[in-house]
N, C-alpha and C. Protein backbone atom coordinates (compact mmCIF):
# COMPACT_ATOMS: atom_id res chain seq x y z
N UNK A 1 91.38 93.64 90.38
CA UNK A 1 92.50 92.89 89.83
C UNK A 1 93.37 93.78 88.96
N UNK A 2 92.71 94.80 88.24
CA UNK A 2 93.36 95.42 87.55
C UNK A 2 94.76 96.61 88.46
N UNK A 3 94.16 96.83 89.51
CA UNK A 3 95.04 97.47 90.38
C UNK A 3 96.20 96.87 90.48
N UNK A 4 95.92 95.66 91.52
CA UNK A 4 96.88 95.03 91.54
C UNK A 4 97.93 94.26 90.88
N UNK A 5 98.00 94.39 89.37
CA UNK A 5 97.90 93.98 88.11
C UNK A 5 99.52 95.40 87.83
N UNK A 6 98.77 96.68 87.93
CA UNK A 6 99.42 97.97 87.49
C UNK A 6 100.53 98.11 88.78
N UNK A 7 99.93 97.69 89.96
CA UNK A 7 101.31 97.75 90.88
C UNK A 7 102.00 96.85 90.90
N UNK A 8 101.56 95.43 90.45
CA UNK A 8 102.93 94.74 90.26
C UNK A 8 103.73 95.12 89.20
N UNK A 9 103.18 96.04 88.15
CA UNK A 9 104.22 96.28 86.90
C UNK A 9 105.13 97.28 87.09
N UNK A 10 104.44 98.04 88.16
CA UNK A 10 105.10 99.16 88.82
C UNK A 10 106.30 98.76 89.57
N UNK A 11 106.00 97.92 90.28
CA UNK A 11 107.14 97.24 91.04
C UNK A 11 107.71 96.74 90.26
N UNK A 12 107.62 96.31 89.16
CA UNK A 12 109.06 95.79 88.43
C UNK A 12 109.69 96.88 87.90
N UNK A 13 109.12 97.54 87.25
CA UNK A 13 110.25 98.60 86.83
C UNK A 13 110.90 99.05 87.36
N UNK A 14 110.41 99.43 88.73
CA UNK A 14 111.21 100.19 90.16
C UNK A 14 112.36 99.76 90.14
N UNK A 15 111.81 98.09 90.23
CA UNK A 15 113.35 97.38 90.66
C UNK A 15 114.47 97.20 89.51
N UNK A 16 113.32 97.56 88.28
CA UNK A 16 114.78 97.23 87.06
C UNK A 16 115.53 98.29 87.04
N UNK A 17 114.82 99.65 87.28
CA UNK A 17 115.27 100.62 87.45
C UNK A 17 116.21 100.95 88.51
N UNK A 18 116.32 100.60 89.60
CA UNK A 18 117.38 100.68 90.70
C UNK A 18 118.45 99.47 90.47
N UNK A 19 118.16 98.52 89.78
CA UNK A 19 118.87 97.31 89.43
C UNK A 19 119.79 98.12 88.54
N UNK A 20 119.61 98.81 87.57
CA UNK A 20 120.47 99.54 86.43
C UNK A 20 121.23 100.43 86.61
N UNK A 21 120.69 100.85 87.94
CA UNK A 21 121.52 102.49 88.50
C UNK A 21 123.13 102.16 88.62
N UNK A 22 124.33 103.09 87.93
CA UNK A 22 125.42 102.80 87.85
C UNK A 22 126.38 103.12 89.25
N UNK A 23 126.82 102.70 90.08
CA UNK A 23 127.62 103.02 91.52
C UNK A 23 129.09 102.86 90.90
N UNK A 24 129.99 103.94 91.86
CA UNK A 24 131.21 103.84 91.57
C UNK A 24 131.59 103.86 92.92
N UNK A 25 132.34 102.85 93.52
CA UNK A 25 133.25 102.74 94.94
C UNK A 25 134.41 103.72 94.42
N UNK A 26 134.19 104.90 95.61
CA UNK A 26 135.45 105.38 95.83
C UNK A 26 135.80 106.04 97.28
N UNK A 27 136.82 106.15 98.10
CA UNK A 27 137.03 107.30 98.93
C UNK A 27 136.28 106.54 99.80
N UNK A 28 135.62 104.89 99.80
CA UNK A 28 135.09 104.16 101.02
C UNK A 28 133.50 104.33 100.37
N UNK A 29 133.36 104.63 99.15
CA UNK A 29 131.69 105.30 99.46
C UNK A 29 131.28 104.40 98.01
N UNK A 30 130.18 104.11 97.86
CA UNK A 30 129.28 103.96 96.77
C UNK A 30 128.77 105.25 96.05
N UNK A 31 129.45 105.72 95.36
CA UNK A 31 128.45 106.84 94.49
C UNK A 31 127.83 106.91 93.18
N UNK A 32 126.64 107.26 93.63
CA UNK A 32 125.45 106.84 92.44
C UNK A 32 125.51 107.65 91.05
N UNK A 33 126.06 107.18 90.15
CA UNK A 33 126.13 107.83 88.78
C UNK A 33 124.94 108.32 88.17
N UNK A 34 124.52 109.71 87.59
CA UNK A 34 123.19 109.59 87.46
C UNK A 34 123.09 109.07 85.89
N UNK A 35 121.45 108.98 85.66
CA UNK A 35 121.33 107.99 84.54
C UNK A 35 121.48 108.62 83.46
N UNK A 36 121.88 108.67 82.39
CA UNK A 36 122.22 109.02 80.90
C UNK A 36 123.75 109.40 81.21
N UNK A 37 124.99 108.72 81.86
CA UNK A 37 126.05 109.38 82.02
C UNK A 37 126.67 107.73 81.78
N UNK A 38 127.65 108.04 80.95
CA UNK A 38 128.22 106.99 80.01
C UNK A 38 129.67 107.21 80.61
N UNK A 39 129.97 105.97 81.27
CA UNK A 39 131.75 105.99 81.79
C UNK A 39 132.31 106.10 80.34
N UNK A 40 133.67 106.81 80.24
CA UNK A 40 134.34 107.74 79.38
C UNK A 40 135.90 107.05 79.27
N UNK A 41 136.33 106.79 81.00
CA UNK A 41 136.86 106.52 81.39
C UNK A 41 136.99 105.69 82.74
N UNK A 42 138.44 105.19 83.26
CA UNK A 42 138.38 104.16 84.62
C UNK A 42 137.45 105.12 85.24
N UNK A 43 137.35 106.42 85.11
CA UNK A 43 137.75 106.82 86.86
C UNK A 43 136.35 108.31 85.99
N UNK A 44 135.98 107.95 84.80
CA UNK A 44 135.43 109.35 84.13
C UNK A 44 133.89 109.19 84.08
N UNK A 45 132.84 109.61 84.19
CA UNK A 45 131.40 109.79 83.42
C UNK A 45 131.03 110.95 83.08
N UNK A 46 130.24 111.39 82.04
CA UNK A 46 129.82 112.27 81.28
C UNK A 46 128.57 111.82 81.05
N UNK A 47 127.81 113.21 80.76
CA UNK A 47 126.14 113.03 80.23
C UNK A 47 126.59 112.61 78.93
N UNK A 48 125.47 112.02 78.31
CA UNK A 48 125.21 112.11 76.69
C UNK A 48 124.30 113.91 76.23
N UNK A 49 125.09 113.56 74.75
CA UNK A 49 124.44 114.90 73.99
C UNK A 49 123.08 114.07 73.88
N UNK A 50 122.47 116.13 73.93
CA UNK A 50 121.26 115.35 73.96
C UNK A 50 120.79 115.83 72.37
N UNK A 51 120.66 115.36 71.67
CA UNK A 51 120.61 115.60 69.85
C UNK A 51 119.37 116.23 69.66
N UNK A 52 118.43 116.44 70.37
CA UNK A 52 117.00 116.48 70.32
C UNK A 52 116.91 118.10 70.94
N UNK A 53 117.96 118.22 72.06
CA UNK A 53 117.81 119.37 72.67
C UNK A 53 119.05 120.32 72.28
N UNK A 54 119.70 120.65 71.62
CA UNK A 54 121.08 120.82 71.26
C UNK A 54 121.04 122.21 72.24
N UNK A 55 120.18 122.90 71.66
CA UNK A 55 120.62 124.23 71.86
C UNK A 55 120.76 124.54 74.18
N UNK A 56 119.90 123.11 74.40
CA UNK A 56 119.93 123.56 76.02
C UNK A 56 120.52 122.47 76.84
N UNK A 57 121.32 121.77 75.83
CA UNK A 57 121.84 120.75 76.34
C UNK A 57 123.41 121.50 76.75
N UNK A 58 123.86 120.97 78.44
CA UNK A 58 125.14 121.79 78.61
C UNK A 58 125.90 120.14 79.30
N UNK A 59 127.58 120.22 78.95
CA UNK A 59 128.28 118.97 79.11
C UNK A 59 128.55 119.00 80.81
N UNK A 60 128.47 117.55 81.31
CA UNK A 60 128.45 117.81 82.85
C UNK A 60 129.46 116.55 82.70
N UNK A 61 130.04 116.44 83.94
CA UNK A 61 131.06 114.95 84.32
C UNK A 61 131.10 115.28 85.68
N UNK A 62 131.51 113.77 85.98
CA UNK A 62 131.82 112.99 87.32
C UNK A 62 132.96 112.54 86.68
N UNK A 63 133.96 113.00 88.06
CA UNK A 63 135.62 112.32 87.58
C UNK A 63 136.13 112.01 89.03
N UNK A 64 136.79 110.74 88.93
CA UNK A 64 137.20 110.40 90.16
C UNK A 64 138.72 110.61 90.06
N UNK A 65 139.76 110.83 91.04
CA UNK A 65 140.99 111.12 90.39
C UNK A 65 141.96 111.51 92.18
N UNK A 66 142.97 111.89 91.52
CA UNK A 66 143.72 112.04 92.58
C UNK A 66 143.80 113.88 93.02
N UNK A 67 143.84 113.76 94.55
CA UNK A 67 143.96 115.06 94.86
C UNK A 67 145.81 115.42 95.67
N UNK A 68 145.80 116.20 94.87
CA UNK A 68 147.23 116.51 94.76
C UNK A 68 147.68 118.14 95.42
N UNK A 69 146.62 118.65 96.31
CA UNK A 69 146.92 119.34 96.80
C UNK A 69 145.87 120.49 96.41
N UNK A 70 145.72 121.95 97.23
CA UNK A 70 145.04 123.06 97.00
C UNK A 70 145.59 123.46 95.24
N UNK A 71 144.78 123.99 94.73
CA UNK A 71 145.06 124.25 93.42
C UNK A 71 144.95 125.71 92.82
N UNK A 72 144.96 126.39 94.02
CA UNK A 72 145.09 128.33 94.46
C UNK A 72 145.92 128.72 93.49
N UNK A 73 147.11 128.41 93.28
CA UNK A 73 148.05 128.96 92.34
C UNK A 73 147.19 129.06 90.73
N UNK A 74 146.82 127.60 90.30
CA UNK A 74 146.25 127.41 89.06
C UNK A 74 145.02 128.76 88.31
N UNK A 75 144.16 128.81 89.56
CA UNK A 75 142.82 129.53 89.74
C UNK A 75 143.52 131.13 89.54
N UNK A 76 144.61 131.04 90.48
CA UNK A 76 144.80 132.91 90.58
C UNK A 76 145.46 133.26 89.35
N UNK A 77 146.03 132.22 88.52
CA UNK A 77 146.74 132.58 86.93
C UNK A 77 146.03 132.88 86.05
N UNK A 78 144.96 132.52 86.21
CA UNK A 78 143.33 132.02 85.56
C UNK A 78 142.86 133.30 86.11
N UNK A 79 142.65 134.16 86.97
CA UNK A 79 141.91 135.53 87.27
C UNK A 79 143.07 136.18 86.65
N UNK A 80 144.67 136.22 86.92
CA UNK A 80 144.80 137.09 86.21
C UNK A 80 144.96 137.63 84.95
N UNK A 81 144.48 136.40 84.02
CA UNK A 81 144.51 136.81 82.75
C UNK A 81 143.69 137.66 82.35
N UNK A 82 142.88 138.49 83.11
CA UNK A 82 141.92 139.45 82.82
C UNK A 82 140.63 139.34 82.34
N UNK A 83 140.21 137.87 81.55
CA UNK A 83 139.06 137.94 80.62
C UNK A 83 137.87 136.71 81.48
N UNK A 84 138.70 136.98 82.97
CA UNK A 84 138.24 135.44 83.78
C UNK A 84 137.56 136.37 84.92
N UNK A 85 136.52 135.74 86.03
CA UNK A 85 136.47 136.22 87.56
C UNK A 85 136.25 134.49 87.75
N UNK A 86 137.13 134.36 88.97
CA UNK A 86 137.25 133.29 89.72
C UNK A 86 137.00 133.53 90.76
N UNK A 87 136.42 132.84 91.87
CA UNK A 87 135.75 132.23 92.88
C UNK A 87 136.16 130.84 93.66
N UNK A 88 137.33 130.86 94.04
CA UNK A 88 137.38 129.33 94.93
C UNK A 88 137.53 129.77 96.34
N UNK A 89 136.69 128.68 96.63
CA UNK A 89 135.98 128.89 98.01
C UNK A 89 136.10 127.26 99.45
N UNK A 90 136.35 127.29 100.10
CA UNK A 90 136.76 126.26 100.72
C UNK A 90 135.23 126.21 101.98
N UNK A 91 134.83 124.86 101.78
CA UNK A 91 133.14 125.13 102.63
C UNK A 91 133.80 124.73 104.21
N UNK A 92 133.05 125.39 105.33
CA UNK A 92 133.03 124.61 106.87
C UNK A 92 132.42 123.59 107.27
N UNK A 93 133.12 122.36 106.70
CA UNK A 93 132.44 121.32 107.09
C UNK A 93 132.65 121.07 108.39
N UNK A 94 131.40 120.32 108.58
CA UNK A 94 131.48 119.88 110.26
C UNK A 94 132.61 118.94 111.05
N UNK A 95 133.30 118.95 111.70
CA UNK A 95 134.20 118.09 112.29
C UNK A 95 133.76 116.39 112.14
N UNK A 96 132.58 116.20 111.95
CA UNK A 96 132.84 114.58 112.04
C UNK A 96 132.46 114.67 110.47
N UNK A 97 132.43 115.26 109.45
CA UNK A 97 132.32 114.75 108.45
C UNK A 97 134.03 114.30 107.71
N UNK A 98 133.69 113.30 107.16
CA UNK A 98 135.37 112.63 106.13
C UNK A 98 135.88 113.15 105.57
N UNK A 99 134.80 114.51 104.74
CA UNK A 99 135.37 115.01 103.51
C UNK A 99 135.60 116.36 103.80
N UNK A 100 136.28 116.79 102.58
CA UNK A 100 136.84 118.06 102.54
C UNK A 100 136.00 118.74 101.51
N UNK A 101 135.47 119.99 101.16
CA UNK A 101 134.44 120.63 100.32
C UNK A 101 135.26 121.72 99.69
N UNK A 102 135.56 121.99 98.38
CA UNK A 102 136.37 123.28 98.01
C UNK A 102 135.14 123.42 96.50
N UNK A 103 134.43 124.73 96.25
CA UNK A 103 133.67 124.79 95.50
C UNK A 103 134.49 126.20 94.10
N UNK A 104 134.32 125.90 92.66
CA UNK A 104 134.89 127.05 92.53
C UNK A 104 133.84 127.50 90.97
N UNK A 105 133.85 129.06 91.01
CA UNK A 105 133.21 129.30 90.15
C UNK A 105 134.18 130.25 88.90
N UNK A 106 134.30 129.98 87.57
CA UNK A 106 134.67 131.04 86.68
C UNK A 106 133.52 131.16 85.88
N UNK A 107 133.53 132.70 85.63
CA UNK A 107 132.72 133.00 85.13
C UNK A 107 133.53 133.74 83.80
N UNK A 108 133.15 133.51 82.55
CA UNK A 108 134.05 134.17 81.26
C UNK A 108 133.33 134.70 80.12
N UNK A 109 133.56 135.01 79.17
CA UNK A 109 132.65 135.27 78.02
C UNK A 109 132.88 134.59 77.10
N UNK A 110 132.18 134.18 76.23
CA UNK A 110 132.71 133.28 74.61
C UNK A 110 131.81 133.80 73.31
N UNK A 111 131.99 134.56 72.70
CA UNK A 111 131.56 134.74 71.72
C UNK A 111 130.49 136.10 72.13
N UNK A 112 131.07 136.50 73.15
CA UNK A 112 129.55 137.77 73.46
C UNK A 112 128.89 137.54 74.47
N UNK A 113 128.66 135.29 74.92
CA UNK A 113 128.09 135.24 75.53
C UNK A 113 128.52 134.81 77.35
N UNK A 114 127.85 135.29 78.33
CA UNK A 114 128.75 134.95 79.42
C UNK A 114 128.41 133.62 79.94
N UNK A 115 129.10 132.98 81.27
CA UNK A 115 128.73 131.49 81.30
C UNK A 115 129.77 130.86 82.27
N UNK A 116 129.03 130.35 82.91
CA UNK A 116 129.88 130.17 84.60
C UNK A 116 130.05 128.69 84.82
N UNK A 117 131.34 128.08 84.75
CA UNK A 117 131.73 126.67 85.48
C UNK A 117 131.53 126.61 86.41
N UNK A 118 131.05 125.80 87.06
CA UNK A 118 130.77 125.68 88.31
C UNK A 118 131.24 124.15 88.89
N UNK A 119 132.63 123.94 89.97
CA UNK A 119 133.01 122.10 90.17
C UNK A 119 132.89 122.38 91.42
N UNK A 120 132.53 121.02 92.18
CA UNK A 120 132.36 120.72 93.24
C UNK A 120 133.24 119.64 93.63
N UNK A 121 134.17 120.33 94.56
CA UNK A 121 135.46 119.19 94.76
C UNK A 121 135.02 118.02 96.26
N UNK A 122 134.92 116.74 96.06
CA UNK A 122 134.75 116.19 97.27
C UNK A 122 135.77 116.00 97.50
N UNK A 123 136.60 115.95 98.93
CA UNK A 123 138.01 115.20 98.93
C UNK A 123 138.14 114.86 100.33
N UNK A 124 139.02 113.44 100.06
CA UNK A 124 139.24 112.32 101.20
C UNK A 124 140.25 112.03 101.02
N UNK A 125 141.87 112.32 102.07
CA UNK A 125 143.11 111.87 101.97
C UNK A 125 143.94 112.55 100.42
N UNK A 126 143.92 111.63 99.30
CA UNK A 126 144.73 111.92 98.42
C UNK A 126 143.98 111.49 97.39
N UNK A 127 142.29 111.68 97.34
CA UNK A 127 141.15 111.41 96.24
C UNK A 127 140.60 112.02 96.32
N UNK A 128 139.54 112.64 95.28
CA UNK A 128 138.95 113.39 94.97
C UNK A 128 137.83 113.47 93.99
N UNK A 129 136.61 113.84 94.06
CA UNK A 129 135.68 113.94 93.15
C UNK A 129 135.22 114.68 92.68
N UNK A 130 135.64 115.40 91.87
CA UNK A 130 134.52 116.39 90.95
C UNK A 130 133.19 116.35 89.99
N UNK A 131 132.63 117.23 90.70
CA UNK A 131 131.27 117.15 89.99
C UNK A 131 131.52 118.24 88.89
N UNK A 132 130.62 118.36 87.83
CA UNK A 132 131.24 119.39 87.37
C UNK A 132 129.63 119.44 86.16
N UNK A 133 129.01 120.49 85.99
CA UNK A 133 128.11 120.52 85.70
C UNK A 133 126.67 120.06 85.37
N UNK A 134 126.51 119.13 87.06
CA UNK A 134 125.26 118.55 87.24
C UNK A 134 124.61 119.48 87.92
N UNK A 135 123.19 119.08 87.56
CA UNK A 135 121.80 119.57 87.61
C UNK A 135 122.01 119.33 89.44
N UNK A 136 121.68 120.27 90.47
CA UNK A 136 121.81 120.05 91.67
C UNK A 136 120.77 118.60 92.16
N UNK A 137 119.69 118.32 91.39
CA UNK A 137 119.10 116.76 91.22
C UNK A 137 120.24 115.62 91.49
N UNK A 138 121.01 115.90 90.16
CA UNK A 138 121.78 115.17 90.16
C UNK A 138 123.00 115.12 91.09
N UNK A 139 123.40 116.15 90.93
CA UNK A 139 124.46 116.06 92.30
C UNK A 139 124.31 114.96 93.71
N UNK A 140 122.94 115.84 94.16
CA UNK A 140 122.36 115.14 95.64
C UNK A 140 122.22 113.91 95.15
N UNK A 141 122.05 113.34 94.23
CA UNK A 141 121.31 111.43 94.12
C UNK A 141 123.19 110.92 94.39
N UNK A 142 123.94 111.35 93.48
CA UNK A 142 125.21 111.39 93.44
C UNK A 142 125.85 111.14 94.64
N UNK A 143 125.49 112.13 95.31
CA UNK A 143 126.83 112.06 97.09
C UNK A 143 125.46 111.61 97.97
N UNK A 144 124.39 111.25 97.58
CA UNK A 144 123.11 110.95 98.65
C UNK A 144 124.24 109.59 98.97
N UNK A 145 124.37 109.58 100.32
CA UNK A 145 124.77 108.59 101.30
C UNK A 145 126.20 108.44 101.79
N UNK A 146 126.91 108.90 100.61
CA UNK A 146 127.82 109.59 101.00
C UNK A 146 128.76 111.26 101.45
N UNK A 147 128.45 111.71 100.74
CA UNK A 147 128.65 113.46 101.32
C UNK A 147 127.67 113.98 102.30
N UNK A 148 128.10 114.96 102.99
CA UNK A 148 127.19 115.83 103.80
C UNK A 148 126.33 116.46 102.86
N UNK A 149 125.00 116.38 102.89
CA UNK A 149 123.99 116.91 101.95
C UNK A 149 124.13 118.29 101.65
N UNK A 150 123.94 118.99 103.25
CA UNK A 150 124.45 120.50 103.24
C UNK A 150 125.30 120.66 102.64
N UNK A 151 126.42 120.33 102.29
CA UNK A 151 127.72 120.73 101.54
C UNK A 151 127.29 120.68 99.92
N UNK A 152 126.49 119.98 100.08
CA UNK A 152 126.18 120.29 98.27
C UNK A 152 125.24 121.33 97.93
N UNK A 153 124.42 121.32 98.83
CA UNK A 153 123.12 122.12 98.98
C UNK A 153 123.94 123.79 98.65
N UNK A 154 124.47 124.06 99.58
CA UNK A 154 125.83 125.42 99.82
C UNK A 154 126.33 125.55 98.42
N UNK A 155 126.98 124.27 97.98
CA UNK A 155 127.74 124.45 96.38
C UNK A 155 126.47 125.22 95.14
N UNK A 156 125.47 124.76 95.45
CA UNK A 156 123.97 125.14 94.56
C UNK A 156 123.66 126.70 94.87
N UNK A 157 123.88 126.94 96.43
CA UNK A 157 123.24 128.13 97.05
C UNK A 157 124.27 129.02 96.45
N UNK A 158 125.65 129.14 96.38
CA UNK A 158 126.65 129.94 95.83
C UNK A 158 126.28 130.09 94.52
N UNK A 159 126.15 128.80 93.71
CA UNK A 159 125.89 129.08 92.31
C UNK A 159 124.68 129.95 91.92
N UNK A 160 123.67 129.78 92.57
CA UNK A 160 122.63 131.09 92.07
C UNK A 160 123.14 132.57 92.40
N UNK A 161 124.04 132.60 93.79
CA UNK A 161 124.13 133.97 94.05
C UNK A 161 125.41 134.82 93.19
N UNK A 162 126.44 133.86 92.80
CA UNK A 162 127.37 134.46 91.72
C UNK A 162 126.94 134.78 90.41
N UNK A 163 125.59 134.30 89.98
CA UNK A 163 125.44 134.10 88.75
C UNK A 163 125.86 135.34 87.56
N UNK A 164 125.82 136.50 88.42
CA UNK A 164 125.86 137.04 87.48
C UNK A 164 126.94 138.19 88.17
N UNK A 165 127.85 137.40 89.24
CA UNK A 165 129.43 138.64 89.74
C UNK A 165 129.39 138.13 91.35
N UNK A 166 130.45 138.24 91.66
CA UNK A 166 130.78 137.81 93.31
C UNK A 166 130.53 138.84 94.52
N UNK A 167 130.41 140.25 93.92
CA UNK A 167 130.89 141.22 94.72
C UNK A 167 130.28 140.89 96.12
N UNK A 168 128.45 140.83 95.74
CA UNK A 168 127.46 140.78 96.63
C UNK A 168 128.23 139.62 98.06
N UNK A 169 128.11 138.65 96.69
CA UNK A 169 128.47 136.82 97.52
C UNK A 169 129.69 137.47 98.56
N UNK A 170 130.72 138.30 98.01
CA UNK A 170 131.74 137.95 98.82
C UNK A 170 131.89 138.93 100.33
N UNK A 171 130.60 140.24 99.73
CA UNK A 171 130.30 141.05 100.81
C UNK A 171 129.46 140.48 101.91
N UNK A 172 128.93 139.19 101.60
CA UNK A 172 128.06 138.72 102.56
C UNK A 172 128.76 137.87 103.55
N UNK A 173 127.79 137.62 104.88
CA UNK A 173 128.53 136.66 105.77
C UNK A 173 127.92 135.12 105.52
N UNK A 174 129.19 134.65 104.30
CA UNK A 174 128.51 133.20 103.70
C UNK A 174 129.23 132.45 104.45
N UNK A 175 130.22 132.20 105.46
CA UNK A 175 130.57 131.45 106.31
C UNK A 175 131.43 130.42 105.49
N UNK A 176 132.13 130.60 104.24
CA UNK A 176 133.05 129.63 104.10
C UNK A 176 134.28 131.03 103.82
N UNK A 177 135.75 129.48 103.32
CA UNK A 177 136.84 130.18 103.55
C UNK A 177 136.96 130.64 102.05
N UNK A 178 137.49 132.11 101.68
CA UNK A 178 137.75 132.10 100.27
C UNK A 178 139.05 132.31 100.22
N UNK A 179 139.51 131.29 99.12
CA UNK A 179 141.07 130.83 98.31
C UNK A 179 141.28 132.30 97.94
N UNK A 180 140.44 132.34 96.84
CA UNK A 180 141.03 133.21 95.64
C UNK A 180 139.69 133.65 95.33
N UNK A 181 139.09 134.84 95.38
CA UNK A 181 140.60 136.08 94.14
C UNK A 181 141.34 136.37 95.72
C-alpha cells in the first residue's frame, strides 16, 4: 500500500508540474518557457537572479518579436570596433522545415575578463525568437515540438567550439553559411 500510496503522490506532482509549465503561442507553435523565467514583458521572459548563487548565476531571455530582416550590417559595426570578434552564422536547414536558423556569437572582454553571447535566432515570415543565454536543457524543452532539434543541437555544438576564438570553427567544414566577419 505504501507503494502505491508514493506513486499516486508522484503522479500528482507530475501533473501539477506540467499543469504550471508556462507556453507562449507564437510563429503557429506552443513554446515551452522554462521554469524560473518570469514574463518581463508581452512578448519578453527572463531567468530570475539567483541570490544564493550570485557569483554563477548568468542572465538568459526568451524574446518574441519581429524580424525585420538580416542584421549583417549591425554585427559587422560591432567587429569593427576592434574590442569585439563576431560570428554570425546562418544554419542549413532542411527544406521542409518552417524556420529559418541564424546563430551568432561575440565574444569581448570586461574588466580583464573574456565572455561570449551566444543568441539563437528562430525565424518564421516576419517573427522571430531569440534565445539568448539558455542552458542547451533549456533551449531543447523550449523549441521541443516546435524547432528542428538538430538546429539547436548545432547552435550548442558551435558554442563549445568558439569558446575560446573562431579561427579553428571557421577553418572547418561546419556546413553552415557565414554572415560575418
Amino acid at each position: 500500500m505504501s507503494l502505491l500510496k508514493h506513486l499516486c503522490v508522484l503522479s500528482v506532482l507530475v501533473f501539477t508540474a506540467a499543469c504550471q509549465a508556462k507556453s507562449h503561442n507564437y510563429m503557429g507553435c506552443d513554446w515551452t518557457i522554462p521554469s524560473g523565467f518570469n514574463q518581463k514583458a508581452e512578448h519578453e521572459y527572463s531567468n530570475s537572479v539567483d541570490e544564493n548563487d550570485l557569483e554563477n548565476w548568468l542572465p538568459a531571455s526568451v524574446m518574441f518579436t519581429t524580424y525585420s530582416g538580416p542584421q549583417q550590417e549591425y554585427y559587422r559595426n560591432l567587429a569593427a570596433s576592434g574590442d569585439t570578434d563576431v560570428l554570425l552564422l546562418e544554419h542549413s536547414a532542411q527544406p521542409t522545415d518552417s524556420f529559418k536558423y541564424v546563430s551568432s556569437f561575440v565574444h569581448e572582454e570586461s574588466f580583464g575578463t573574456p565572455f561570449t553571447v551566444a543568441e539563437l535566432s528562430i525565424i518564421k515570415d516576419d517573427k522571430m525568437l531569440v534565445i539568448s543565454g539558455l542552458s542547451k536543457a533549456d533551449a531543447i524543452a523550449l523549441t521541443s515540438g516546435c524547432a528542428e532539434f538538430s538546429q539547436v543541437e548545432k547552435h550548442y555544438e558551435v558554442l563549445q567550439q568558439v569558446k575560446h576564438g573562431y579561427k579553428d570553427f571557421l577553418n572547418s567544414a561546419h556546413g553552415m553559411r557565414v554572415l560575418v566577419p
